[in-house]
Protein backbone atom coordinates (compact mmCIF):
# COMPACT_ATOMS: atom_id res chain seq x y z
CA UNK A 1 100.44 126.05 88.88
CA UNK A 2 102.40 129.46 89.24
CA UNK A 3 105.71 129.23 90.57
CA UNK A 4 105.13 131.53 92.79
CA UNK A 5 102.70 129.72 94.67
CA UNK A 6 104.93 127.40 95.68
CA UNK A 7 107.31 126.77 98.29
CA UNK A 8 111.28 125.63 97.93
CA UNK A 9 111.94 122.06 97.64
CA UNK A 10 113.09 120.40 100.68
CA UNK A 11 113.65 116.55 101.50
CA UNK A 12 111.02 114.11 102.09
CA UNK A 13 110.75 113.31 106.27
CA UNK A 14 108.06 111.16 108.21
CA UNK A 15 106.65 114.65 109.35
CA UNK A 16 105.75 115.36 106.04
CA UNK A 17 102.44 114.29 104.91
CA UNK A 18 102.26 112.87 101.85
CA UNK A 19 99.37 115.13 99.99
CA UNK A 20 99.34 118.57 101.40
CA UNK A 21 97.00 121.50 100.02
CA UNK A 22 96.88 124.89 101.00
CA UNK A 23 94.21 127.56 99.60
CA UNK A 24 93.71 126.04 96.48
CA UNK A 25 91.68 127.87 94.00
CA UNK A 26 90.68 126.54 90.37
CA UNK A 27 88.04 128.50 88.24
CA UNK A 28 86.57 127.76 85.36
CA UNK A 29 85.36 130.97 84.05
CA UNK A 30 83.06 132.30 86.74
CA UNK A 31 82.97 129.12 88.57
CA UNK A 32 84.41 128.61 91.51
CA UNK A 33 85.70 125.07 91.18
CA UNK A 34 87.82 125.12 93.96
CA UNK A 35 87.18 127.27 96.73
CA UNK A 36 90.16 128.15 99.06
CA UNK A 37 90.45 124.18 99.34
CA UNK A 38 93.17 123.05 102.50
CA UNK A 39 93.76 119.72 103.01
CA UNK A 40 96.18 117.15 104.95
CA UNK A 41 96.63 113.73 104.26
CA UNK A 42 98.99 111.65 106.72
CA UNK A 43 101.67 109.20 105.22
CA UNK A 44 99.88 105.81 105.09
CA UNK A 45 96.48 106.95 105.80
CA UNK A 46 93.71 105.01 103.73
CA UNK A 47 91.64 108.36 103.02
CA UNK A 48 88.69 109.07 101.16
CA UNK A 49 87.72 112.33 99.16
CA UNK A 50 83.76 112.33 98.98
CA UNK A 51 81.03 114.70 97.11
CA UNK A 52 78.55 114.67 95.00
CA UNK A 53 79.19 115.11 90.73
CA UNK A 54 80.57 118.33 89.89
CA UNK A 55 81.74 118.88 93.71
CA UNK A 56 85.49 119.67 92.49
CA UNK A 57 87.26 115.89 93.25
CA UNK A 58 88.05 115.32 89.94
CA UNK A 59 89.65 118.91 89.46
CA UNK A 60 91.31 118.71 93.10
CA UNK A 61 93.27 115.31 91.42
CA UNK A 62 94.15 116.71 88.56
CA UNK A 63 95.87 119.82 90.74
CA UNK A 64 97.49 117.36 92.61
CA UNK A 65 99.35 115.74 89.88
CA UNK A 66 100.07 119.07 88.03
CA UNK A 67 97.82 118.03 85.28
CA UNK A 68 95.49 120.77 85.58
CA UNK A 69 97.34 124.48 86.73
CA UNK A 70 95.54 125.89 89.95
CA UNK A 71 94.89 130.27 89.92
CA UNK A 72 96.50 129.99 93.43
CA UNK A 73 97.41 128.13 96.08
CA UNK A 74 100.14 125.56 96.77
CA UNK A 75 100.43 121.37 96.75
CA UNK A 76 103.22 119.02 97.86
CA UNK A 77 103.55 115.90 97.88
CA UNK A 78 105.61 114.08 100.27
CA UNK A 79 107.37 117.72 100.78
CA UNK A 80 108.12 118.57 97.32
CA UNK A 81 106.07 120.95 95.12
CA UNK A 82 103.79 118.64 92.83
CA UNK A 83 104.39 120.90 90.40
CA UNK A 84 108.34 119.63 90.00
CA UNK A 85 108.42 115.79 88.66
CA UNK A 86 110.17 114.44 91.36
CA UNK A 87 106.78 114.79 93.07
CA UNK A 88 105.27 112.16 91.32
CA UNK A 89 108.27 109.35 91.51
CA UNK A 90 106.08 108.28 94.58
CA UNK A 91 102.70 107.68 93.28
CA UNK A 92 100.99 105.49 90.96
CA UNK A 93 97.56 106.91 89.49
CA UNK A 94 94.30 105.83 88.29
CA UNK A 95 92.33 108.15 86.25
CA UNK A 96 88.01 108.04 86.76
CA UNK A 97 88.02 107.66 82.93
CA UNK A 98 90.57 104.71 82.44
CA UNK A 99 91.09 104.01 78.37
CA UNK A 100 93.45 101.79 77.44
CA UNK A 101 95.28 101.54 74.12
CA UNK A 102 92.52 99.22 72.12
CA UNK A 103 95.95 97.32 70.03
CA UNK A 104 97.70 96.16 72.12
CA UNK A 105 97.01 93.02 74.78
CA UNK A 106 96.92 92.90 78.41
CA UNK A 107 100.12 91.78 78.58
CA UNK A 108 101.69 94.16 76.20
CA UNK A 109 99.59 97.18 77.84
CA UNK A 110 101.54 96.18 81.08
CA UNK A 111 104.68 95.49 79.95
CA UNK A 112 104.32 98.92 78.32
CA UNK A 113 103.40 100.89 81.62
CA UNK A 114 105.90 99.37 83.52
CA UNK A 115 108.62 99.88 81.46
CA UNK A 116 107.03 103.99 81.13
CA UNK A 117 107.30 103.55 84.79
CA UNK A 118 111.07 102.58 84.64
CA UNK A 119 110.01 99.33 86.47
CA UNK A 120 110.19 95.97 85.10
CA UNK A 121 107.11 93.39 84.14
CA UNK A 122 107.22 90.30 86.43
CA UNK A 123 104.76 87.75 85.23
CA UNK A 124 104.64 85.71 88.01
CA UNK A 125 103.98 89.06 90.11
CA UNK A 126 101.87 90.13 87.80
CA UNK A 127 99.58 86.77 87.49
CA UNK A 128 99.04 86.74 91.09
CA UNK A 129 97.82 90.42 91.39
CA UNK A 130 95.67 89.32 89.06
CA UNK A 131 94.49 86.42 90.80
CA UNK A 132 93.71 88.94 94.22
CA UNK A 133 91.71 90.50 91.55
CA UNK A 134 89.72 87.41 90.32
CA UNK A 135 90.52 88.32 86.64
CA UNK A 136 91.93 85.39 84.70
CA UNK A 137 95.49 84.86 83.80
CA UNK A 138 94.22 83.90 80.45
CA UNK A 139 93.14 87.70 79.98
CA UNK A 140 97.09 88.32 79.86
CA UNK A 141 96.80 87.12 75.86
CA UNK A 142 93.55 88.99 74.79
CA UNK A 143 93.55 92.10 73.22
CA UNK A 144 92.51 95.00 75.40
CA UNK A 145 89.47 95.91 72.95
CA UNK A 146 87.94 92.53 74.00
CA UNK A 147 87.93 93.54 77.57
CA UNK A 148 83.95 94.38 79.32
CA UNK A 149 83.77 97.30 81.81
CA UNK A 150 84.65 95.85 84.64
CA UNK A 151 87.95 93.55 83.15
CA UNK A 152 89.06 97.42 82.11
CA UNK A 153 88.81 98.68 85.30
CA UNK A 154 90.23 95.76 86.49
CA UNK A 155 93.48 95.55 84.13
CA UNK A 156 94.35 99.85 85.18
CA UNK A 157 94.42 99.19 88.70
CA UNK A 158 96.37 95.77 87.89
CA UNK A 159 98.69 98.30 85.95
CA UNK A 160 98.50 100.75 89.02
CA UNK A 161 99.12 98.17 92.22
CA UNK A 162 102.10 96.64 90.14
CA UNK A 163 104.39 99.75 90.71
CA UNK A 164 105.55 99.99 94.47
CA UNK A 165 104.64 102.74 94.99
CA UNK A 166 104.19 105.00 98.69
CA UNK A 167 101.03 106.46 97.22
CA UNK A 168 97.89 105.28 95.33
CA UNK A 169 96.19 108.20 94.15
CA UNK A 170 92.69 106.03 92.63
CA UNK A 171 89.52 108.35 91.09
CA UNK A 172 86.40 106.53 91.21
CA UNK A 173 88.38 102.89 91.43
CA UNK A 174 85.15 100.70 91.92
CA UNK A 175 83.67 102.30 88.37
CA UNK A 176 82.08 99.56 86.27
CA UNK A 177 82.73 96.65 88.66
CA UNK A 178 80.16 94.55 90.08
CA UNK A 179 79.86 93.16 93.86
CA UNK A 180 82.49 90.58 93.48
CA UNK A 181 84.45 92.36 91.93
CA UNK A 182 84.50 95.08 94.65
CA UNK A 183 84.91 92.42 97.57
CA UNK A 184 88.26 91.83 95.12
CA UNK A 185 89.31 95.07 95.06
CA UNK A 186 88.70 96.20 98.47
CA UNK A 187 90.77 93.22 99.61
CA UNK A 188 93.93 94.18 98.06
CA UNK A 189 93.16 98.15 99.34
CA UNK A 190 93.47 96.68 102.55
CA UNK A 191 96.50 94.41 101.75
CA UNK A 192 98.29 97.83 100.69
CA UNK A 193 96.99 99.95 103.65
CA UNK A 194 98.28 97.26 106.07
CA UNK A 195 101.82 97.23 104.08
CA UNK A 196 101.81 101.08 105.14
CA UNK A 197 101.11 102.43 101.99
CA UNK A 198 98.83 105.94 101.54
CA UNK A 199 95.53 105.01 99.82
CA UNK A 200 94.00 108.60 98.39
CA UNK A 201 90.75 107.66 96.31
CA UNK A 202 87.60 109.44 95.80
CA UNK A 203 83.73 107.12 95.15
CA UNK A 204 80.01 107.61 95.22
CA UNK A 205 80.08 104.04 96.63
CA UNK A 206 80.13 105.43 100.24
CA UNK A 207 79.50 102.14 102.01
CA UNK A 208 83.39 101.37 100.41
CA UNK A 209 84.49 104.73 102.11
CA UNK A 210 83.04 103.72 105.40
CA UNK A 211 84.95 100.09 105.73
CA UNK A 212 88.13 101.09 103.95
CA UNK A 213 89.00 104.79 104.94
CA UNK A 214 90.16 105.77 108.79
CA UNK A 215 89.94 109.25 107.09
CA UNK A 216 87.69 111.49 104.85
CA UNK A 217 86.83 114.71 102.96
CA UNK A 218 83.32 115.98 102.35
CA UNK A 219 83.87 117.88 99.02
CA UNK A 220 80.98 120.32 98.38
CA UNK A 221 80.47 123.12 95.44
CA UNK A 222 84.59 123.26 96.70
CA UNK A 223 84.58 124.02 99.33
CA UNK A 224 85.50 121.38 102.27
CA UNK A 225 82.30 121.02 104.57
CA UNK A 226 84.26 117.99 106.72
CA UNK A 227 87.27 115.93 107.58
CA UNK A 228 87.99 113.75 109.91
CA UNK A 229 87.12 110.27 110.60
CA UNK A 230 83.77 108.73 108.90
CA UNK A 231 82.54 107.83 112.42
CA UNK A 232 83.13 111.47 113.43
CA UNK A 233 80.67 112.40 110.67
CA UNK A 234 77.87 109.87 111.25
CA UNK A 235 78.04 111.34 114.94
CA UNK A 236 77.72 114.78 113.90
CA UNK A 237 74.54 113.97 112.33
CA UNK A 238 73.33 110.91 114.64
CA UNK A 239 73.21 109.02 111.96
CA UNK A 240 74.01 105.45 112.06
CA UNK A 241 75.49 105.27 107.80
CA UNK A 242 77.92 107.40 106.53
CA UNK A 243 75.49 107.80 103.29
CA UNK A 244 72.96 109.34 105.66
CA UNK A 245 75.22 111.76 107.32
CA UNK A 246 76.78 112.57 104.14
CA UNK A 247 73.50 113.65 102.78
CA UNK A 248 73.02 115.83 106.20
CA UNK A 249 76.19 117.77 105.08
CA UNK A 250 76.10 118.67 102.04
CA UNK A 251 72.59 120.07 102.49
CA UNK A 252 73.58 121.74 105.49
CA UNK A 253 73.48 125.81 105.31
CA UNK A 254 76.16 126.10 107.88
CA UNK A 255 79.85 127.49 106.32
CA UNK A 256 82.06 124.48 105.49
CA UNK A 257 84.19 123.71 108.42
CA UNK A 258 86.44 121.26 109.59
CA UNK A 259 86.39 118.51 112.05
């Protein structure tokens, strides 16, 4: 991100929300993968960022945490410029494509992300988020390589919910995991949302958007087509599932707008 796009540091308040975006532009050659993208999200909302592949959600995460640079536009994060490190002191991230080192166990890969973290491992802590998670304290002993799918995915948001963190910034956090594993996951989104904390995620599951988020995003071709609340959206369209009015919007010809 160029420093000019940016604004001064200033301290963290309660009036400040805790992801803002501002005309954010990202191409990729001629294509516009970000559009002029603005976007507010409140401290402790549980929010949502929806669209279909190649809508720009990835790319808008990766501008958030300053791992991709933006051609213009500005970010903060809880008031600071997310392109400064103190920005991220407040988050704890998921990535959509979650690889963990193959050597070491689950134990060790914890221990290890933690202590990257600055935080320290807690195994009593650490067995009963996985027990909220339905993955076996036994797991804690095997080697990550052994893992299926859905025991990844299951160890990096173990390795994400164990920092205390005011933000959870999650891409695609139901990827690979089956029904019960969802109900699992879902429950501890809500435990965290209820604790105050912001919940930030983007998924194609939408009927996980609809119970979990009080807030979304319709990401389209990037260019924000909605926001506001998911029953705001399903009236738009009178449509009784957000999947359905979802659908309605993106094929929609009107401009993108904003609820």
């Amino acid at each position: 991100m160029r420093e000019e796009s940016v604004t001064e540091d200033r301290p963290a308040t309660a009036s400040n929300p805790a992801v803002r975006v501002q005309a954010l532009a990202k191409r990729y050659g001629r294509l516009d993968a970000l559009a002029g993208v603005s976007l507010d999200v409140a401290a402790g909302e549980a929010f949502g960022l929806v669209g279909a592949n190649g809508a720009g959600k990835t790319t808008l995460i990766k501008c958030v945490l300053d791992l991709c640079a933006c051609d213009s536009g500005a970010i903060e994060i809880f008031g600071v410029p997310a392109n400064k490190a103190p920005s991220r002191r407040r988050l704890s991230y998921l990535p959509e494509r979650f690889v963990p080192p193959h050597y070491l166990t689950c134990r060790e890969f914890l221990q290890m992300m933690l202590a990257l973290a600055g935080a320290r491992f807690d195994a009593a802590r650490a067995g009963g988020l996985l027990d909220e998670l339905e993955l076996e304290r036994e797991v804690f002993e095997r080697p990550v390589r052994k893992l299926s799918k859905g025991m990844t995915q299951k160890l990096g948001l173990a390795a994400c919910f164990l920092l205390e963190r005011e933000l959870y910034l999650l891409d695609e956090p139901m990827s690979g995991l089956d029904p019960a594993a969802r109900v699992a996951v879902k429950s501890v989104l809500r435990r965290l949302s209820a604790e105050g904390r912001t919940l930030f995620f983007t998924s194609h599951v939408l009927i996980d958007v609809e119970e979990l988020c009080s807030s979304i995003a319709v990401l389209d071709r990037g260019k924000i087509r909605f926001r506001g609340a998911p029953a705001a959206l399903c009236a738009r369209y009178a449509e009784p599932r957000l999947e359905g009015a979802f659908m309605r919007c993106i094929r929609d010809d009107e401009p993108a707008v904003r609820a």
